[in-house]
Protein backbone atom coordinates (compact mmCIF):
# COMPACT_ATOMS: atom_id res chain seq x y z
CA UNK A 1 -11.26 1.07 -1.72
CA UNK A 2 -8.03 1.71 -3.66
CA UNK A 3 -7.14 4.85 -5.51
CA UNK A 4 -6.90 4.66 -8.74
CA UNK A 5 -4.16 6.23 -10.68
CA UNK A 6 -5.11 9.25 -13.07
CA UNK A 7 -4.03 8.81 -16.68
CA UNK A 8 -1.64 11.08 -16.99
CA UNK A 9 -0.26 10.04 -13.90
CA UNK A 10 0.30 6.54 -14.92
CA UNK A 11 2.04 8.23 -18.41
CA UNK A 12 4.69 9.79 -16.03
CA UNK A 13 5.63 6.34 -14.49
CA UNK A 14 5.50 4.69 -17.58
CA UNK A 15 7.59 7.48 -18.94
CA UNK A 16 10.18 7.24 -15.91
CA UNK A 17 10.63 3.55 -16.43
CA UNK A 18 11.56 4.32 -19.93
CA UNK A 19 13.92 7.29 -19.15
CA UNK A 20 15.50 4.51 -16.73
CA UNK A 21 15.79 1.66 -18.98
CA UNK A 22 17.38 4.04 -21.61
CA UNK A 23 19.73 5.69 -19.10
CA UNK A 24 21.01 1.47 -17.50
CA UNK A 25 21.60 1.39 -21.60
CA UNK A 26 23.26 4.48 -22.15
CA UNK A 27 25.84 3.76 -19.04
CA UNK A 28 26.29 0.11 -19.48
CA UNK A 29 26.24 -0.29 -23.39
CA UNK A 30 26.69 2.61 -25.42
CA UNK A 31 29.47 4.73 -23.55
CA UNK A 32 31.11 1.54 -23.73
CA UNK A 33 30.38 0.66 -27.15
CA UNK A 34 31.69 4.10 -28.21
CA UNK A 35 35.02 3.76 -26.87
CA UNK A 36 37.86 5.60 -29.52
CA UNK A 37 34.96 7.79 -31.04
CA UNK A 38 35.25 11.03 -28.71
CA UNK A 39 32.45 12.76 -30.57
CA UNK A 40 29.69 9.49 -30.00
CA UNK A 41 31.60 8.95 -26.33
CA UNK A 42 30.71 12.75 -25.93
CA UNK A 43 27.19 12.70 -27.39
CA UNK A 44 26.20 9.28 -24.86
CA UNK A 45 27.92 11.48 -21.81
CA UNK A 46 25.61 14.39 -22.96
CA UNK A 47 22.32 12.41 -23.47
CA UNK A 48 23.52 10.66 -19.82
CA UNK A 49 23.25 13.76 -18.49
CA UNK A 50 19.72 14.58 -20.26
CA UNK A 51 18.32 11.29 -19.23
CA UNK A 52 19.17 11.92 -15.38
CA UNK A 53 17.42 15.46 -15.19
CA UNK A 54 14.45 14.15 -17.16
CA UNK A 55 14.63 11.03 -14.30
CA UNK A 56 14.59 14.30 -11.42
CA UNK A 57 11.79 15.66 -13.23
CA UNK A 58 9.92 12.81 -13.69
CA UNK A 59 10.24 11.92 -9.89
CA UNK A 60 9.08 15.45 -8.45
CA UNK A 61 6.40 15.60 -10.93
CA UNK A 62 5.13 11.89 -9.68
CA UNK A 63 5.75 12.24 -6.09
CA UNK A 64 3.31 15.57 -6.32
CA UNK A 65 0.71 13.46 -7.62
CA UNK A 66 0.95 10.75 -5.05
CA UNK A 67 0.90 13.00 -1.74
């Protein structure tokens, strides 16, 4: 029989696949798209950085869940 994912377990990988998909846009659209605004180019670095440390968290959180 399989396992079944937990709810809130399943709203952690849903959550990390949007933290991804926002992160891919962040580094291949809007850093770009902000090129000669060094306060917006700033902000997108910043969230970038966010976005990768919520992606850590995300991971350890899921990968204690799965064991």
């Amino acid at each position: 029989m399989k396992k079944m994912l937990r709810d809130h377990v399943y709203d952690l990988m849903a959550q990390l696949v949007e933290e991804s998909q926002s992160l891919w846009r962040i580094k291949n659209t809007y850093k770009t798209d902000s090129v000669g605004c060094n306060e917006c180019l700033e902000f997108w670095e910043k969230l970038e950085k966010d976005k990768e440390q919520h992606i850590a968290d995300l991971r350890e959180l899921i990968k204690k869940h799965l064991k």
